[in-house]
Protein backbone atom coordinates (compact mmCIF):
# COMPACT_ATOMS: atom_id res chain seq x y z
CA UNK A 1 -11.48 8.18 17.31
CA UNK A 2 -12.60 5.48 15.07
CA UNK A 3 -11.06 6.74 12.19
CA UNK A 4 -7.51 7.28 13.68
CA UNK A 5 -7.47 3.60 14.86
CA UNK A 6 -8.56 2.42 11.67
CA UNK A 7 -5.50 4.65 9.93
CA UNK A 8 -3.09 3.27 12.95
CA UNK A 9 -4.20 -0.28 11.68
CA UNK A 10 -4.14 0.51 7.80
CA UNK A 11 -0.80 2.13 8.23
CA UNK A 12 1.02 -0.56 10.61
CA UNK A 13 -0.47 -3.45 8.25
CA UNK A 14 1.01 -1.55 5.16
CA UNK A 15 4.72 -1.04 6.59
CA UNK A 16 4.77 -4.52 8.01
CA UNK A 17 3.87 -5.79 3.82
CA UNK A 18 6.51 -3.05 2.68
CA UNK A 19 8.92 -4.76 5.35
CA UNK A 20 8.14 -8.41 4.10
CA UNK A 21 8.42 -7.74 0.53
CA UNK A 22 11.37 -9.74 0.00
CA UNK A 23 9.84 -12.85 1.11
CA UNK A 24 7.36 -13.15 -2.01
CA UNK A 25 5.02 -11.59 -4.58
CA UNK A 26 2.02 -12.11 -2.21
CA UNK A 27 3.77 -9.61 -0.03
CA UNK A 28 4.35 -6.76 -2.62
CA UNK A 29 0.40 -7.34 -3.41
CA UNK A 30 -0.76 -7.13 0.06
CA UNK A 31 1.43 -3.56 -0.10
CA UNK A 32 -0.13 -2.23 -2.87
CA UNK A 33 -3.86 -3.29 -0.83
CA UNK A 34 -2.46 -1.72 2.13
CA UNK A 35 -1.48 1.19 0.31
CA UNK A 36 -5.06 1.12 -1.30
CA UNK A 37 -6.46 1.26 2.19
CA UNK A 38 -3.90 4.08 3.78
CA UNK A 39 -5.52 6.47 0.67
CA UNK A 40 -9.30 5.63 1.66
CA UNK A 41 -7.93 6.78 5.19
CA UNK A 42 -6.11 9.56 3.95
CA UNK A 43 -9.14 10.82 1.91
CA UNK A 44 -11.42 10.35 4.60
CA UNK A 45 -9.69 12.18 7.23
CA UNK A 46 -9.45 14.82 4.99
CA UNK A 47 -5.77 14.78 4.83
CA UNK A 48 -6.41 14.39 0.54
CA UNK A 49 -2.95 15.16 -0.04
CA UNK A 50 -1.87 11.74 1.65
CA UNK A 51 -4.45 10.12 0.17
CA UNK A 52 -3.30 10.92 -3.50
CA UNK A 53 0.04 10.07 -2.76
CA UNK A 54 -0.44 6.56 -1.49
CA UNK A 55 -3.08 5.86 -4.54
CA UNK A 56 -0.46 6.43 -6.49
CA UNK A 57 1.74 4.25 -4.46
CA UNK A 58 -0.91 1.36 -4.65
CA UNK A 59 -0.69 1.91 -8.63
CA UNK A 60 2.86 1.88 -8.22
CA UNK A 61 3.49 -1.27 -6.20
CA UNK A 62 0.78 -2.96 -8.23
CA UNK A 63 2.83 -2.46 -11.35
CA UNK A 64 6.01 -4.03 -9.47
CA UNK A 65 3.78 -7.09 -8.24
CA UNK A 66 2.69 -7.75 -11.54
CA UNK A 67 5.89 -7.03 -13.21
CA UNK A 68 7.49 -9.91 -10.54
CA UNK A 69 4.81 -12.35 -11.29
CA UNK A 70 5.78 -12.22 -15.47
CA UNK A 71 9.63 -12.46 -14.85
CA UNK A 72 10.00 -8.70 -15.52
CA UNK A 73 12.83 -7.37 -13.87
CA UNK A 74 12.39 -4.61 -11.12
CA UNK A 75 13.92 -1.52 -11.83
């Protein structure tokens, strides 16, 4: 029971970044950390297939916070 709040949590925090993007850098950086934190859950419910996926989403969104932060446009 723990777990799934913890993933309802991880997962609402993470959408609400993704939704706020816009706004600023800090916002595409607290994605990538939310993202980070929906693959722990993802990996330790079991459900590893979800859990690879949003690592590499974290790597992803990463790449496009630091790519914002240098002046490097977004493709």
């Amino acid at each position: 029971m723990a777990l799934t709040v913890a993933g309802v949590l991880v997962l609402t925090f993470m959408m609400t970044m993704y939704a706020l993007e816009r706004r600023g850098d800090g916002y595409v950086l607290a994605f990538a950390v939310g993202c980070a934190l929906s693959s722990a859950y993802g990996f330790a419910s079991g459900a590893w297939p979800f859990g690879a996926v949003e690592a590499v989403w974290s790597v992803i969104a990463v790449r496009r916070w630091w790519g914002r932060t240098r002046g490097v446009p977004v493709a």
